[in-house]
N, C-alpha and C. Protein backbone atom coordinates (compact mmCIF):
# COMPACT_ATOMS: atom_id res chain seq x y z
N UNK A 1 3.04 -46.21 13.61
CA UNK A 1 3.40 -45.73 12.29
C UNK A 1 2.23 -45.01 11.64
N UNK A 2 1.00 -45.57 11.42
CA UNK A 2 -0.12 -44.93 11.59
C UNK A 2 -0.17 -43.94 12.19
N UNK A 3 -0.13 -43.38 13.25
CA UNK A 3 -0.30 -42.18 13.52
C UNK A 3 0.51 -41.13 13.60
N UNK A 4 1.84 -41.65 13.61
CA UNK A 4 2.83 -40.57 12.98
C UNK A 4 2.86 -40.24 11.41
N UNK A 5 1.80 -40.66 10.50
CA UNK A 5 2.07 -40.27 9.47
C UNK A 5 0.44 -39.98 9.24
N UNK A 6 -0.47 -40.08 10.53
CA UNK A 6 -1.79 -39.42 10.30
C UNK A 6 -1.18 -37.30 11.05
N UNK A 7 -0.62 -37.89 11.89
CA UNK A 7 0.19 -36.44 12.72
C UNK A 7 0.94 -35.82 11.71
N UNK A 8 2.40 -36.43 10.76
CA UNK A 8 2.38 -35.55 9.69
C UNK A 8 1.77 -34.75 8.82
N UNK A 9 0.60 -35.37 8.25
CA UNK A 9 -0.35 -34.91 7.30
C UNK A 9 -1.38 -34.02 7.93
N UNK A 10 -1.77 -34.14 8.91
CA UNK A 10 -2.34 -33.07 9.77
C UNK A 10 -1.60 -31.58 9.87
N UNK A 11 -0.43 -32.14 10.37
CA UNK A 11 0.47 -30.61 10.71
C UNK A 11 0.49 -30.15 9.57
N UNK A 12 0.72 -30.79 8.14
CA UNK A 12 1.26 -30.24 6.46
C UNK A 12 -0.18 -29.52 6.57
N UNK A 13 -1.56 -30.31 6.65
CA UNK A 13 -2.57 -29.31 5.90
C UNK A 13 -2.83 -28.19 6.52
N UNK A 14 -2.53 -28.34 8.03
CA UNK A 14 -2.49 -26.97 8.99
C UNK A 14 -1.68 -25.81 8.48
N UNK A 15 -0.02 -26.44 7.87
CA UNK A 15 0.99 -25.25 7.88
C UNK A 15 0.53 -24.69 6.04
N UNK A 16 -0.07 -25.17 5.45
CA UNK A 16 -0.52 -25.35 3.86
C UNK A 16 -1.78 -24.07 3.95
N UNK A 17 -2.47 -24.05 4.95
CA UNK A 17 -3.96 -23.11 5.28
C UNK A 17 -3.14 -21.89 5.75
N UNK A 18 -2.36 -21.98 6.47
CA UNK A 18 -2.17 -20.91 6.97
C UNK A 18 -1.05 -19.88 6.04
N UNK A 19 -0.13 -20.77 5.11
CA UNK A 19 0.65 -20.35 4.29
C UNK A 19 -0.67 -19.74 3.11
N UNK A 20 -1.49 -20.06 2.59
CA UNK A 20 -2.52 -19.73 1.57
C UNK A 20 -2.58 -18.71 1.98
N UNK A 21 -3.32 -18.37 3.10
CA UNK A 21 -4.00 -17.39 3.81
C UNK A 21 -3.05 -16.04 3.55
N UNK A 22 -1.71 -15.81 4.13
CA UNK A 22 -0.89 -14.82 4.14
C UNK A 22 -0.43 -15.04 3.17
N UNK A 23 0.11 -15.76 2.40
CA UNK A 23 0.40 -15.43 0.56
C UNK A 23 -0.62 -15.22 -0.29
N UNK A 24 -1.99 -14.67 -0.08
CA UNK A 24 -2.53 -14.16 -1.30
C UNK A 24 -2.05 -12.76 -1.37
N UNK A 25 -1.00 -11.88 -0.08
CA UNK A 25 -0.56 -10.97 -0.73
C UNK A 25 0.66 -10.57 -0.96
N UNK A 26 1.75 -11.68 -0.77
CA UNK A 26 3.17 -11.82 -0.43
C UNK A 26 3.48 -11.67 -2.33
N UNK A 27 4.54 -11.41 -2.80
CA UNK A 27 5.61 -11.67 -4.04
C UNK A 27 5.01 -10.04 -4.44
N UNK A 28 5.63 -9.73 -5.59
CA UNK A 28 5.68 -8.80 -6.53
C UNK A 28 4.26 -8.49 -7.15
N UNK A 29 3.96 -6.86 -7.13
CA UNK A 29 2.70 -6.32 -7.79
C UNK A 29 3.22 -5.10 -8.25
N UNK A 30 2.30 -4.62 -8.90
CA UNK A 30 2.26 -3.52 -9.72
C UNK A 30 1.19 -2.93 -10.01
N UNK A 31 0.84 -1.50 -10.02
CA UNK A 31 -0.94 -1.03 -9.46
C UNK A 31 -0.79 0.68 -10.18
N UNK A 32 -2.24 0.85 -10.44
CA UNK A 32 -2.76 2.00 -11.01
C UNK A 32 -3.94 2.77 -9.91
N UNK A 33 -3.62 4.24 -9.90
CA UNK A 33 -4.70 4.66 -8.86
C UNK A 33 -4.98 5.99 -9.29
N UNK A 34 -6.01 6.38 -8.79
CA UNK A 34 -6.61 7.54 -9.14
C UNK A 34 -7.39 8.34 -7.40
N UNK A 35 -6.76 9.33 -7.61
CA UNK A 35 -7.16 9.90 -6.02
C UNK A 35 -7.63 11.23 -5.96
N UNK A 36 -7.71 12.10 -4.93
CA UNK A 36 -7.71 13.16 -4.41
C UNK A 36 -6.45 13.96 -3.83
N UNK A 37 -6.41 15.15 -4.21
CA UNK A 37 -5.17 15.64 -3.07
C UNK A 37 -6.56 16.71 -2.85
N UNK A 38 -5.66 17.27 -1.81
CA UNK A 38 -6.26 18.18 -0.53
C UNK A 38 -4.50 18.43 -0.32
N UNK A 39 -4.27 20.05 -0.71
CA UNK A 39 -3.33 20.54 -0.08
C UNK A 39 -3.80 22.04 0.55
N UNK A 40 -3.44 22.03 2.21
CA UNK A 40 -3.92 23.28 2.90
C UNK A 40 -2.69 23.54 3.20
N UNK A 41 -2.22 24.80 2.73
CA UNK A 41 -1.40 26.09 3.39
C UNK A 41 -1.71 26.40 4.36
N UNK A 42 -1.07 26.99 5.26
CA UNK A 42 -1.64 28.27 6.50
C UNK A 42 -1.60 29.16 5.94
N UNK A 43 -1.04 29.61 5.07
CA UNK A 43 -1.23 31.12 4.62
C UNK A 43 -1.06 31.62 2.97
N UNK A 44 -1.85 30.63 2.61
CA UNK A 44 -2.39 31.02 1.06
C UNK A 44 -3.28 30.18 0.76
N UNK A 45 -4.06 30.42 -0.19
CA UNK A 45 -5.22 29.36 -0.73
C UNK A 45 -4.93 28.02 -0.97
N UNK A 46 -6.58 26.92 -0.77
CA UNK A 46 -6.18 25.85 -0.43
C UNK A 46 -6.43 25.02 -1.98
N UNK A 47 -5.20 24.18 -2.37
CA UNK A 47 -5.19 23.87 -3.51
C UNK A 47 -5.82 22.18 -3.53
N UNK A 48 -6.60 22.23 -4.29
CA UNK A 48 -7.14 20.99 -4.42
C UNK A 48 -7.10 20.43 -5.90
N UNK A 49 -7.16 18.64 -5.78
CA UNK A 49 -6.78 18.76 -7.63
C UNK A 49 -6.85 16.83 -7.68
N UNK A 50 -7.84 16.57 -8.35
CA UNK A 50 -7.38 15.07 -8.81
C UNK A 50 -6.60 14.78 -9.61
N UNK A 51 -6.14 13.35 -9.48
CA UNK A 51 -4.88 12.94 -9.75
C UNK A 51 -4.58 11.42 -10.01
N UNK A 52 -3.77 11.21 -11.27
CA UNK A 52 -3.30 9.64 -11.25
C UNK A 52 -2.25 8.92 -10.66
N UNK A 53 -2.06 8.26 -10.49
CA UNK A 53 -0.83 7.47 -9.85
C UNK A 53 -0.28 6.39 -10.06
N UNK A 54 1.00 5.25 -10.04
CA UNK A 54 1.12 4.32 -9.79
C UNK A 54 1.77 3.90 -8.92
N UNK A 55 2.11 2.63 -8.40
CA UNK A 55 2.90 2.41 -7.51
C UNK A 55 3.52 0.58 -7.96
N UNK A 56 4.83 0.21 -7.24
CA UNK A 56 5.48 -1.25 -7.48
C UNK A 56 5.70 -1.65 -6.34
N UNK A 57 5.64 -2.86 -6.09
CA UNK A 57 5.83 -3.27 -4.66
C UNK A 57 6.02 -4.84 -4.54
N UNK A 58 6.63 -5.17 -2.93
CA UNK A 58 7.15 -6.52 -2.93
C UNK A 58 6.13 -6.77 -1.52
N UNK A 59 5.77 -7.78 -1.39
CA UNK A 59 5.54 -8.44 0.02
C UNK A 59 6.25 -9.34 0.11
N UNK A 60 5.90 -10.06 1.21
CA UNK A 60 6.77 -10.90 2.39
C UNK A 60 6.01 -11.54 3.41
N UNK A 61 5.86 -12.75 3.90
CA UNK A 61 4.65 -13.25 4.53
C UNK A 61 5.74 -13.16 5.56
N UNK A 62 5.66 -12.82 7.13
CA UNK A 62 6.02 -12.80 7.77
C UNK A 62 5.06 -12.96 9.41
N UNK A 63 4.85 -14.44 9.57
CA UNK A 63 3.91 -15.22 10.55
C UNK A 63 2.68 -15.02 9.90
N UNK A 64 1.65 -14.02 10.69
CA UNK A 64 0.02 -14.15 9.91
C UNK A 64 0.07 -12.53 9.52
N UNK A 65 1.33 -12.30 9.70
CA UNK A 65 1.31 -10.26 8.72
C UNK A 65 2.59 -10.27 7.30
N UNK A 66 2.05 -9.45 6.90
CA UNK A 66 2.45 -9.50 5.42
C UNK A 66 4.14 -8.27 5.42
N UNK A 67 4.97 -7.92 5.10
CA UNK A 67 5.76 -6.60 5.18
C UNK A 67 6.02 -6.73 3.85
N UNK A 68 5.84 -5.10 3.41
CA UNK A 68 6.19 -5.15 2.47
C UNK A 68 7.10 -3.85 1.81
N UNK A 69 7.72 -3.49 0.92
CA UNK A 69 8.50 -2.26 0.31
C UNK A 69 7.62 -1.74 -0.37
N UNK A 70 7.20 -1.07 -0.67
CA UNK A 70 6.12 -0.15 -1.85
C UNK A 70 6.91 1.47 -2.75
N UNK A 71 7.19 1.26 -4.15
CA UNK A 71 7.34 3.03 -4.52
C UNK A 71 6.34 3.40 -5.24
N UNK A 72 6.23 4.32 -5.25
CA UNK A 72 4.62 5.56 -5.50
C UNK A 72 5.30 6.49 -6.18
N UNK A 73 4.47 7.11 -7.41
CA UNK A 73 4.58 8.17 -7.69
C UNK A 73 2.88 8.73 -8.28
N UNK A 74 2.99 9.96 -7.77
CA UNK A 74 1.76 10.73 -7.53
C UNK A 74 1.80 11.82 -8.42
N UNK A 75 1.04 12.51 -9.45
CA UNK A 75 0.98 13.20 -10.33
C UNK A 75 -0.14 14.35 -10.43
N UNK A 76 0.24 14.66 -9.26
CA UNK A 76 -0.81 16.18 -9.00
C UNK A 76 -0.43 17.89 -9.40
N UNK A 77 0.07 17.30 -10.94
CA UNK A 77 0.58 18.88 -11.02
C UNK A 77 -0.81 19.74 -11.01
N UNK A 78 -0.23 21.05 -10.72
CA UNK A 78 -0.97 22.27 -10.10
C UNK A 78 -1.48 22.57 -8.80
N UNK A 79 -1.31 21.18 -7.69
CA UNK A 79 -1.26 21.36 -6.55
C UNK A 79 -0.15 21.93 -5.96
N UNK A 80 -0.39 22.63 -4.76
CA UNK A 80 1.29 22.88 -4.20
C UNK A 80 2.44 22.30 -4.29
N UNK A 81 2.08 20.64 -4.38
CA UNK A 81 3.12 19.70 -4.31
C UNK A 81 3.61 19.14 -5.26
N UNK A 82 2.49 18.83 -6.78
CA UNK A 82 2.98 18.55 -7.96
C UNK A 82 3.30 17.51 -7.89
N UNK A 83 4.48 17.23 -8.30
CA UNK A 83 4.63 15.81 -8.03
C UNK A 83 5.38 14.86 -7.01
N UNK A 84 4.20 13.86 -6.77
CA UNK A 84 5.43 13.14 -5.43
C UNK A 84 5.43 11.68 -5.54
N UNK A 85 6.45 11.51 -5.40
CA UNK A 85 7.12 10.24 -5.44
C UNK A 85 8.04 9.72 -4.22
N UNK A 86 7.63 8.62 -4.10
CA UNK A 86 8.25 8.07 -2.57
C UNK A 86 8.36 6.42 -2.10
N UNK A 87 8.82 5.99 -0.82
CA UNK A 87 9.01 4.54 -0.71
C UNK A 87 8.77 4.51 0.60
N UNK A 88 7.54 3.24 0.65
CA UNK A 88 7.24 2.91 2.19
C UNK A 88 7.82 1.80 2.40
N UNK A 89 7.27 1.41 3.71
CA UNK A 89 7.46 0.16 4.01
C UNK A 89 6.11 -0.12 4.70
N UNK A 90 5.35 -1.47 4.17
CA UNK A 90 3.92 -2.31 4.40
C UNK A 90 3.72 -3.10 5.45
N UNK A 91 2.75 -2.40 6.57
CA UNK A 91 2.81 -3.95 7.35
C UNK A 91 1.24 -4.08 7.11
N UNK A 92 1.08 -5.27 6.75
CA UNK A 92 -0.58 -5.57 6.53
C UNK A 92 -0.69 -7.08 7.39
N UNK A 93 -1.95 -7.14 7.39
CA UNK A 93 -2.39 -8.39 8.24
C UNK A 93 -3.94 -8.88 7.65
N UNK A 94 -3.18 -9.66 6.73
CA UNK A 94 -4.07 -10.53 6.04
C UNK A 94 -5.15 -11.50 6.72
N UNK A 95 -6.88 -11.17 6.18
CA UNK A 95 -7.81 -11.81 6.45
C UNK A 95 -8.35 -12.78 5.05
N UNK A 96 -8.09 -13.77 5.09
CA UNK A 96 -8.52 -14.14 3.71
C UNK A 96 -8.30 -13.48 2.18
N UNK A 97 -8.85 -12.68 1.95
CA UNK A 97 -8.77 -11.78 0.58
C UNK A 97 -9.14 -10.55 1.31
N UNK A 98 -9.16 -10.40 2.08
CA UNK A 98 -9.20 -8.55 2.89
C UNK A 98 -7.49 -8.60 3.62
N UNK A 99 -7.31 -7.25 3.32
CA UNK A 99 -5.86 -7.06 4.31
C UNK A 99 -5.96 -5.74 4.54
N UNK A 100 -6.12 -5.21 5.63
CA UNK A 100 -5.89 -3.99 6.14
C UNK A 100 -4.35 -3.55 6.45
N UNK A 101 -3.80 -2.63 6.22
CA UNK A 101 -2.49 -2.25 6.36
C UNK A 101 -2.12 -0.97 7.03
N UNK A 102 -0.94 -0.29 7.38
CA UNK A 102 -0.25 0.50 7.54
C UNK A 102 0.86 0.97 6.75
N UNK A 103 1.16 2.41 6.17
CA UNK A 103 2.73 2.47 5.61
C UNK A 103 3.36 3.61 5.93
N UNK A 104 4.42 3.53 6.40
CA UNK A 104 5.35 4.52 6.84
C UNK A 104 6.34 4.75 5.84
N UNK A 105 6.80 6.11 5.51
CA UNK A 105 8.12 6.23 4.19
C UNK A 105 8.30 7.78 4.19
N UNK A 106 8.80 7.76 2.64
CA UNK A 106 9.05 9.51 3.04
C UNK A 106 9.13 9.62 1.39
N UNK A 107 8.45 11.08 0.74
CA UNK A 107 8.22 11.35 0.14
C UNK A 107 9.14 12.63 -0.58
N UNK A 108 9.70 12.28 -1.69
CA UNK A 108 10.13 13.82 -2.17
C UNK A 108 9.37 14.33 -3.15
N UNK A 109 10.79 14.73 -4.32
CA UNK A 109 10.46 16.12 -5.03
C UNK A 109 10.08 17.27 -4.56
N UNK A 110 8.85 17.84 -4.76
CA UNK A 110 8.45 19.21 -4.91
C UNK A 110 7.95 19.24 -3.16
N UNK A 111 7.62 19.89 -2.65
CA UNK A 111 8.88 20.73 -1.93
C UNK A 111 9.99 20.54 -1.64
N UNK A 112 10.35 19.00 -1.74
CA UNK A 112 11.32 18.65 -0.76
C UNK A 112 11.26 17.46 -0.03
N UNK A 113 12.15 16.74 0.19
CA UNK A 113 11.50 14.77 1.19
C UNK A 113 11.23 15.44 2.62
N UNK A 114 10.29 14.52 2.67
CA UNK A 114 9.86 14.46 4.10
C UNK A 114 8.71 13.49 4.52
N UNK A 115 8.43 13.28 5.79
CA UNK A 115 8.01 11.72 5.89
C UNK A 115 6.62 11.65 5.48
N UNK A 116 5.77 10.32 5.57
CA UNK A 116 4.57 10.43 4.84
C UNK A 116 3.83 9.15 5.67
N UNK A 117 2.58 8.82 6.05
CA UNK A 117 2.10 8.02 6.56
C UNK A 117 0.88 7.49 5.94
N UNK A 118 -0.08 6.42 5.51
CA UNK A 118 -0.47 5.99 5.17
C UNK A 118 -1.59 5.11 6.08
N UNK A 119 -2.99 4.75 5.81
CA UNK A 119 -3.78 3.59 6.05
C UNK A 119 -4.47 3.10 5.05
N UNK A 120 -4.61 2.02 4.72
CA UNK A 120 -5.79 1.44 3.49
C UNK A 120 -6.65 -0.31 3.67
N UNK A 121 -6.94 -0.45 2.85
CA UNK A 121 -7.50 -2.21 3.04
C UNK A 121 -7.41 -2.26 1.66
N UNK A 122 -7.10 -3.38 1.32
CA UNK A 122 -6.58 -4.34 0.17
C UNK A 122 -7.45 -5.51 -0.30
N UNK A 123 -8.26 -5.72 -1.17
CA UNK A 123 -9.43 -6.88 -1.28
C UNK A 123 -9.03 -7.35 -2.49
N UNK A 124 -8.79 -9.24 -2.35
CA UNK A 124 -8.25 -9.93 -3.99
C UNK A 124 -9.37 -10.04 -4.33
N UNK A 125 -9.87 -9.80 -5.69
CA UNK A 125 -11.17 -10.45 -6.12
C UNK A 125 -10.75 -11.37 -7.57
N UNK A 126 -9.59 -11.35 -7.56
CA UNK A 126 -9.00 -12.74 -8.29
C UNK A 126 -7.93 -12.70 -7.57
N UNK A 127 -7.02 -13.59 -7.75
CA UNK A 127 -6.02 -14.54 -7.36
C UNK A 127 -4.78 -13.65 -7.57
N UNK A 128 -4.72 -12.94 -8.88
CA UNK A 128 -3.67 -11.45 -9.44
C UNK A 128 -4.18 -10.56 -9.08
N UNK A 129 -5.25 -10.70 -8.86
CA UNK A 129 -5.88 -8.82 -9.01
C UNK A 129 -6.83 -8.78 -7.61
N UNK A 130 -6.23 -7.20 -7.56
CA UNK A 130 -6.80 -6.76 -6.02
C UNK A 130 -7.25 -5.12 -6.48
N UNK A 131 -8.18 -5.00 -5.50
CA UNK A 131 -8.56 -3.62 -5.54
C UNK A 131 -7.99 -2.57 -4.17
N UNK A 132 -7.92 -1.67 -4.35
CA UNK A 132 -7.02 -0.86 -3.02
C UNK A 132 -7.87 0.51 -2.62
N UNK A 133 -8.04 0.67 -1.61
CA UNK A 133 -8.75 2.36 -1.31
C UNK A 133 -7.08 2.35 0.01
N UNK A 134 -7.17 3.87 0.03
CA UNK A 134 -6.24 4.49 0.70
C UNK A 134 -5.86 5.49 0.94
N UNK A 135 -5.57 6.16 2.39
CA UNK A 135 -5.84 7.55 2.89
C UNK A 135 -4.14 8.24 3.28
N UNK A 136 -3.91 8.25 2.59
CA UNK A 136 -2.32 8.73 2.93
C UNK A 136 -2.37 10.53 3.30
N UNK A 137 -0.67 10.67 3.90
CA UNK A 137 -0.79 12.49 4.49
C UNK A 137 0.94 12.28 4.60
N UNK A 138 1.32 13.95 4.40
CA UNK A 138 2.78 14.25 4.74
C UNK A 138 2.35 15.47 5.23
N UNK A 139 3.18 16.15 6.05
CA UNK A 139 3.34 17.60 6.49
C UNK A 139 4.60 18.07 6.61
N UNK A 140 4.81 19.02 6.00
CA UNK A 140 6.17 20.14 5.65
C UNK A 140 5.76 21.59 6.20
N UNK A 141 7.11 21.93 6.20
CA UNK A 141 7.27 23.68 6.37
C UNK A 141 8.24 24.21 5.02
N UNK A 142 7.10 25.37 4.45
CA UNK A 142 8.45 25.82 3.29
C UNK A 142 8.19 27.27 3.90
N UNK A 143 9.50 27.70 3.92
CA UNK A 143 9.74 29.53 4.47
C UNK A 143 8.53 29.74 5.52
N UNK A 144 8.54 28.90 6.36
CA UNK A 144 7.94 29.22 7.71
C UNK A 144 5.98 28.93 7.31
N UNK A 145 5.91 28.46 6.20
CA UNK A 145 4.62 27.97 6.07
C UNK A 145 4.22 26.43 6.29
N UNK A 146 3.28 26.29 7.24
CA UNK A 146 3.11 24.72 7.23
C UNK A 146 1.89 24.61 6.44
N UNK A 147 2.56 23.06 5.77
CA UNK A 147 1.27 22.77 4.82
C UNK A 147 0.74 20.86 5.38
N UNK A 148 0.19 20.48 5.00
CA UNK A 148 -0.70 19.70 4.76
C UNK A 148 -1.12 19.01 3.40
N UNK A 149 -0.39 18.02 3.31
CA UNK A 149 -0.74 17.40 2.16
C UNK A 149 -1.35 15.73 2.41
N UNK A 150 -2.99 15.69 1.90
CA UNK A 150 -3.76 14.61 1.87
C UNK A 150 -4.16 13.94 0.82
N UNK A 151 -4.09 12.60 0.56
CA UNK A 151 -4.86 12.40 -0.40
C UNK A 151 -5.42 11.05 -0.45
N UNK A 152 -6.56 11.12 -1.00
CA UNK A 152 -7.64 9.51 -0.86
C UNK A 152 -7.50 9.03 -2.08
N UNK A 153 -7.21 7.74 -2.31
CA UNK A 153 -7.09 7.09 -3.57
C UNK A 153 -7.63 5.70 -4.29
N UNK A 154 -7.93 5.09 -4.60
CA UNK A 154 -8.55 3.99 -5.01
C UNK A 154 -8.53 3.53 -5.99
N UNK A 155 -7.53 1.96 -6.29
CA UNK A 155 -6.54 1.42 -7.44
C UNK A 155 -7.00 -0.01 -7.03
N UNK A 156 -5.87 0.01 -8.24
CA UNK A 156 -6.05 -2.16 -8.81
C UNK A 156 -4.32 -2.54 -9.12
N UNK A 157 -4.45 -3.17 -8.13
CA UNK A 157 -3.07 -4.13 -8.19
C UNK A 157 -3.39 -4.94 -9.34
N UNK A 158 -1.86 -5.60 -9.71
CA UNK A 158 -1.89 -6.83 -10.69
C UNK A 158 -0.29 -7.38 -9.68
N UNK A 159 -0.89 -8.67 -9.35
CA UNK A 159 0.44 -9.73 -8.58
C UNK A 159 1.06 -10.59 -9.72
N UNK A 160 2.07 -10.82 -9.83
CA UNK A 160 2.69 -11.44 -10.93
C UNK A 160 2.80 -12.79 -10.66
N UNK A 161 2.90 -13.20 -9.24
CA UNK A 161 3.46 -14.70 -9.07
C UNK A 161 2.12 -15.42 -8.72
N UNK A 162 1.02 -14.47 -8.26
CA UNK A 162 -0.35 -15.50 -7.85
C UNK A 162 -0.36 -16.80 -8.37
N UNK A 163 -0.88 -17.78 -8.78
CA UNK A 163 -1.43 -19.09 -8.84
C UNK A 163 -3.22 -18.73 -9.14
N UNK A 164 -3.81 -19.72 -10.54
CA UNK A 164 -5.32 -19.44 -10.08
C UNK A 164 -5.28 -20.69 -9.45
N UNK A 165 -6.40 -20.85 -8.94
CA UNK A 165 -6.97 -21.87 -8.38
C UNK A 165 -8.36 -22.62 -8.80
């Protein structure tokens, strides 16, 4: 009896560490960013232009990786692209309070939707609040011109359901 209830409490603090670990970035956030675009034409001048942003998003602890939904909207008027707004989907893989990620989605408005890819790392430095850098890109053709649209960005989540500790 003893040791089936030293073996319970073992397995709980095991499945308790590992649940911590991948929920510091799982439930509902909401985030402010400020970036770079880099838009290159092939065949007109290359428009460049900083820019604000926000984005809303859900995670999901799923084993020791996180998935998540993310929408963005990007506010680069006077670039080629102006404004873009769009919805990924997150796979990150949480290290403690670091999470490096991936996002795949697709972006419209101005020119037009089309797909968009993403890399970044994610660091909590409280329990709600995280800081974000991130290198996202889409590529289109309008009337036989291909363009190139990049941009580097670097924001602050706020998580709604965190816990302090």
């Amino acid at each position: 009896m003893k040791r089936c209830t030293m073996s319970i409490a073992l397995v709980a603090a095991l499945l308790s560490v590992t649940v911590a670990q991948a929920s510091e970035f799982s439930g509902a956030y909401v985030g402010g960013k400020i970036g770079y675009n880099n838009n290159t034409p092939t065949s007109s001048a290359t428009y460049n232009k900083g820019f604000f942003g926000g984005e809303v998003g859900y995670g999901w602890n799923v084993g020791k990786a996180m998935l998540g939904l993310d929408g963005f909207a990007d506010d680069h008027a006077q670039s080629a692209t102006g404004r873009d707004d769009g919805v990924d989907v997150k796979l990150g893989y949480p290290m403690g309070k670091w999470m490096p990620y991936a996002k795949l989605g697709v972006t419209g408005t101005n020119p037009g939707t089309r797909p968009n890819g993403a890399v970044g790392v994610e660091y909590k430095f409280e329990p709600e609040w995280s800081v974000v850098g991130e290198l996202f890109t889409d590529s289109y053709s309008v009337n036989g011109v291909d363009q190139t649209n990049a941009n580097a960005t670097v924001g602050v989540n706020y998580y709604f359901n965190s816990s302090r500790k």
